[in-house]
C-alpha atoms as a PDB file:
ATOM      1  CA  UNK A   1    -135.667  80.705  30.421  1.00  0.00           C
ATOM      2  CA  UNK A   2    -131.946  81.446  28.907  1.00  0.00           C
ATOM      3  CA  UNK A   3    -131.298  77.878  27.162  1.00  0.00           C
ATOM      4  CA  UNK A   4    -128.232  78.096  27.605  1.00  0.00           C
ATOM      5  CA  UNK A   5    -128.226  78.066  31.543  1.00  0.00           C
ATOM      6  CA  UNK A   6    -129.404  74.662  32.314  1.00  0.00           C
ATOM      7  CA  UNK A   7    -130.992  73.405  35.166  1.00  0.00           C
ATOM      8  CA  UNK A   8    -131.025  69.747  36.162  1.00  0.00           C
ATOM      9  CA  UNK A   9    -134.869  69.006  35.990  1.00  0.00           C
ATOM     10  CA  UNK A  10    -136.590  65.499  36.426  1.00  0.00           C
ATOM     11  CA  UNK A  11    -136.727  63.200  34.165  1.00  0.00           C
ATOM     12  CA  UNK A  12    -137.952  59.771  35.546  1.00  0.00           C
ATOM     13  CA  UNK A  13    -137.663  58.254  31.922  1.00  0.00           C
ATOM     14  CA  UNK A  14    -135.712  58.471  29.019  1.00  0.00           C
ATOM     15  CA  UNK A  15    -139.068  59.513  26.174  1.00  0.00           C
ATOM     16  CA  UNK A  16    -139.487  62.203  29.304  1.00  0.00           C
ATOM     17  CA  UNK A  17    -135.600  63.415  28.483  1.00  0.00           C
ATOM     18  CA  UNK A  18    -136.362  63.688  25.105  1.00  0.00           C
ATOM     19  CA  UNK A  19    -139.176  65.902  25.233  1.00  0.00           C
ATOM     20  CA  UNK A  20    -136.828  68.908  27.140  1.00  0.00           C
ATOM     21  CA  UNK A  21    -135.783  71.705  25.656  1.00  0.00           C
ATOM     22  CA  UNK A  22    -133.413  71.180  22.878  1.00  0.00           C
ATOM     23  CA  UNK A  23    -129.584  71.983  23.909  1.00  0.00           C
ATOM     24  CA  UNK A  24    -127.934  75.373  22.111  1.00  0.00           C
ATOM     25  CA  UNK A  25    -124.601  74.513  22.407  1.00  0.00           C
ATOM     26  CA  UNK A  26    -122.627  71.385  22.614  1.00  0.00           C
ATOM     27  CA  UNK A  27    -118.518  71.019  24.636  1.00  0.00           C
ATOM     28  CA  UNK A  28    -116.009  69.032  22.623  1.00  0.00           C
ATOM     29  CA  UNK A  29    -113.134  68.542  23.961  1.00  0.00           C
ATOM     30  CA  UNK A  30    -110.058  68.723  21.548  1.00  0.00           C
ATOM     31  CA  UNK A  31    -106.566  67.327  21.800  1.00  0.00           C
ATOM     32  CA  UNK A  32    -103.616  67.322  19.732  1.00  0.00           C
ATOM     33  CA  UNK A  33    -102.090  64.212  20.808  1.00  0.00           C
ATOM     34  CA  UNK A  34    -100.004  62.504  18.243  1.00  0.00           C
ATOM     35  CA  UNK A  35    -100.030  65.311  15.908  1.00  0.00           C
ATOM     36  CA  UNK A  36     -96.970  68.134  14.672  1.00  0.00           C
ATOM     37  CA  UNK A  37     -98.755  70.727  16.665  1.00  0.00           C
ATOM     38  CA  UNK A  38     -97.524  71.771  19.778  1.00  0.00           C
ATOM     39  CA  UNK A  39    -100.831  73.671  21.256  1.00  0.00           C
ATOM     40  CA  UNK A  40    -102.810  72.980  23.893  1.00  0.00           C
ATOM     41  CA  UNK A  41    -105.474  71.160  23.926  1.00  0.00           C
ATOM     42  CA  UNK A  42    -109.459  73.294  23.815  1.00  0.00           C
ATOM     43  CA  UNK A  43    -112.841  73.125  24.332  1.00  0.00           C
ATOM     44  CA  UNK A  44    -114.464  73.924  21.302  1.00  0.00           C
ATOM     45  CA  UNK A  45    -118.252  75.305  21.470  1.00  0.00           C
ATOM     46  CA  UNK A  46    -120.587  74.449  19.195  1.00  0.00           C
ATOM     47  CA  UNK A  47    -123.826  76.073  17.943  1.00  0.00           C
ATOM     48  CA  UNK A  48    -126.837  73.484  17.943  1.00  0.00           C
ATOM     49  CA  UNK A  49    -129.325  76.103  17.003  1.00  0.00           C
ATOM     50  CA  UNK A  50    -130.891  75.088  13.492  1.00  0.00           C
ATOM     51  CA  UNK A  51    -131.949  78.477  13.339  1.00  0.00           C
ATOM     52  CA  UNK A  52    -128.530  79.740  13.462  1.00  0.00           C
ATOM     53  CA  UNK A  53    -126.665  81.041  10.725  1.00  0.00           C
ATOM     54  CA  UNK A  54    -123.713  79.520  12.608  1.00  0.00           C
ATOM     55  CA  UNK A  55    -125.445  75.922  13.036  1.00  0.00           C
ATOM     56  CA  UNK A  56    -122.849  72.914  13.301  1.00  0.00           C
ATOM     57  CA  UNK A  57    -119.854  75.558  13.816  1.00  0.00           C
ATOM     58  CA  UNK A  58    -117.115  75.909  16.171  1.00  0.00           C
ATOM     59  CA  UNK A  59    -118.310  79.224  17.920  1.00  0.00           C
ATOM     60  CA  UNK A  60    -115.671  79.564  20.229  1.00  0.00           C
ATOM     61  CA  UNK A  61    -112.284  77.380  21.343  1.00  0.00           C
ATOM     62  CA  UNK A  62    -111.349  78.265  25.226  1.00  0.00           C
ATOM     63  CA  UNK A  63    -107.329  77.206  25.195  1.00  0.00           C
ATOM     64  CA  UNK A  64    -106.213  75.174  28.342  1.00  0.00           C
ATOM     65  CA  UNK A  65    -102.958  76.766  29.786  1.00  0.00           C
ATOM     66  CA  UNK A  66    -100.865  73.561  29.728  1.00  0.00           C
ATOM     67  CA  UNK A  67     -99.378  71.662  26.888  1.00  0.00           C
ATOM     68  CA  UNK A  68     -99.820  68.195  26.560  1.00  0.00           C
ATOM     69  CA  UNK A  69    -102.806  66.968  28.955  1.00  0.00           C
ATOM     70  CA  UNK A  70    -104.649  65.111  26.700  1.00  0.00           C
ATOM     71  CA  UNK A  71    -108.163  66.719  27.636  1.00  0.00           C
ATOM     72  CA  UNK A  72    -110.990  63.979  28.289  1.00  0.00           C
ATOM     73  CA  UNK A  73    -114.665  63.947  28.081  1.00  0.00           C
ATOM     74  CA  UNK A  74    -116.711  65.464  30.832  1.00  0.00           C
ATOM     75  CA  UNK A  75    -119.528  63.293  30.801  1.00  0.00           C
ATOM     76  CA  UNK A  76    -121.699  66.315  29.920  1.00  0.00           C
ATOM     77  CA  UNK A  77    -125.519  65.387  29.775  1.00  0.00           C
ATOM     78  CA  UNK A  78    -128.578  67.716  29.584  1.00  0.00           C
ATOM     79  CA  UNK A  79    -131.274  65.415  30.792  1.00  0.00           C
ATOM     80  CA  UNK A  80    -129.175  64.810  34.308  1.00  0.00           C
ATOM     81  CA  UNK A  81    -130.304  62.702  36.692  1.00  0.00           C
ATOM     82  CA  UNK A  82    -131.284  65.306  39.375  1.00  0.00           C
ATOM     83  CA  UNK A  83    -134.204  64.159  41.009  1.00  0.00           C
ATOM     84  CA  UNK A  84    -136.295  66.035  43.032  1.00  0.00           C
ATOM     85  CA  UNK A  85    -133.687  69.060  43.081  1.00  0.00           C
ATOM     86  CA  UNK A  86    -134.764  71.925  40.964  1.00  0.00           C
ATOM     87  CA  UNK A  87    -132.270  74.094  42.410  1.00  0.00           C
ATOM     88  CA  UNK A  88    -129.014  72.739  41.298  1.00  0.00           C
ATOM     89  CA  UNK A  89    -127.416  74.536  38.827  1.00  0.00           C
ATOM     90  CA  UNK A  90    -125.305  72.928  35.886  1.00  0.00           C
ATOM     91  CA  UNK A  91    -122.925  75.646  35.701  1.00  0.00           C
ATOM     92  CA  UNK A  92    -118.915  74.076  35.341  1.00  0.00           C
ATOM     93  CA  UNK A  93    -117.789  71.527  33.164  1.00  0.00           C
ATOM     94  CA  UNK A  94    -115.203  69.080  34.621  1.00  0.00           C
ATOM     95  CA  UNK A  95    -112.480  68.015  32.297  1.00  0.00           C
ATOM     96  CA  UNK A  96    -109.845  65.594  33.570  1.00  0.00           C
ATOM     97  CA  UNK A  97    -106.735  64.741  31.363  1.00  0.00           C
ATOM     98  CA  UNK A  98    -105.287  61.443  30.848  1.00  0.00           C
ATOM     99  CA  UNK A  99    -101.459  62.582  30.630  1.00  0.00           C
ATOM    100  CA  UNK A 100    -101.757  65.165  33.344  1.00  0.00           C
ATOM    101  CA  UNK A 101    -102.134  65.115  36.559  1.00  0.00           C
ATOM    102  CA  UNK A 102    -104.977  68.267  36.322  1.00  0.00           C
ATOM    103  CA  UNK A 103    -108.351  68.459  36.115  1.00  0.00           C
ATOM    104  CA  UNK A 104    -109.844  71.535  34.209  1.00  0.00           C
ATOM    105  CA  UNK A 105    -112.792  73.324  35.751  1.00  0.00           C
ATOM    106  CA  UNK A 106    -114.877  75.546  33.267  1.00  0.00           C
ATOM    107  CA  UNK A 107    -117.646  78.267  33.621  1.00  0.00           C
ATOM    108  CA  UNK A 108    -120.223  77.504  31.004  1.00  0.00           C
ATOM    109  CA  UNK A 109    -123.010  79.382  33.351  1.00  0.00           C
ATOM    110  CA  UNK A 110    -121.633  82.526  33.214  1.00  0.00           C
ATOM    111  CA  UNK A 111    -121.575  82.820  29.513  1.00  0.00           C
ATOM    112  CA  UNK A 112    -122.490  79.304  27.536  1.00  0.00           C
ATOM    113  CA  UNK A 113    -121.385  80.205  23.904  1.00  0.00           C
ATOM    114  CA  UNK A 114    -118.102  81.356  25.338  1.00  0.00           C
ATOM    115  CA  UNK A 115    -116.996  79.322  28.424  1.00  0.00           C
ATOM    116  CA  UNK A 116    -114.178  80.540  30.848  1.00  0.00           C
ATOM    117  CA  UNK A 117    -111.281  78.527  32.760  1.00  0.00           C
ATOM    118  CA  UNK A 118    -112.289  78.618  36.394  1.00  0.00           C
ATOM    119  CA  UNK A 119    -109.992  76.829  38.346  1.00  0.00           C
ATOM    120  CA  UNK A 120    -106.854  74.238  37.522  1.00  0.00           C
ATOM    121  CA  UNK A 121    -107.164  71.126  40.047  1.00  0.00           C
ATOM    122  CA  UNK A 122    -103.669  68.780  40.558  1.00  0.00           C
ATOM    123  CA  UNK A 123    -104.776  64.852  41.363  1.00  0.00           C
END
């Protein structure tokens, strides 16, 4: 199985959630709020393989199109509570912002060490 494409699978306890597979890659979301830099904000990848010559590094930043939206965090979990439905597929990351009005919706199936912008949602 590619690591990278996660599947919700059950775990009915939290020692059970520990025993998965180890994650590859971790989403950080990264704002420049209150700084000189007049960017928008990312999601930064980073490489969770030990193994890795790359381990603990920024792998990839995926730019959001909009200044100023204060990105927020997605609530991103691998041991999700998807009981009794192996056939969901973890495959977009949901990243509200706090100043904006949008909500960011990323494709981390398609490629998970270098996710794409899917889709721009206006609350």
């Amino acid at each position: 199985m590619d690591r990278c494409r996660v599947q919700c699978y059950e775990y009915p306890t939290c020692p059970d959630a520990v025993k998965a597979p180890r994650e590859e890659v971790a989403y950080v979301t990264c704002t420049y709020r209150e700084t000189c830099i007049d960017q928008p904000d990312f999601l930064a990848t980073i490489d969770l393989n030990p193994r890795s010559p790359c381990y603990g590094q920024v792998i990839h930043r995926l730019p959001m199109p909009n200044l100023k939206d204060e990105l927020h965090a997605s609530g991103w979990s691998a041991a999700c509570p998807c009981f009794d439905n192996t056939t969901t597929k973890r495959n977009k990351l949901i990243l509200p912002c706090l100043i904006s009005s949008r909500i960011y919706v990323v494709d981390v199936g398609s490629e998970c060490r270098a996710p794409k912008l899917c889709k721009v949602c206006l609350r």
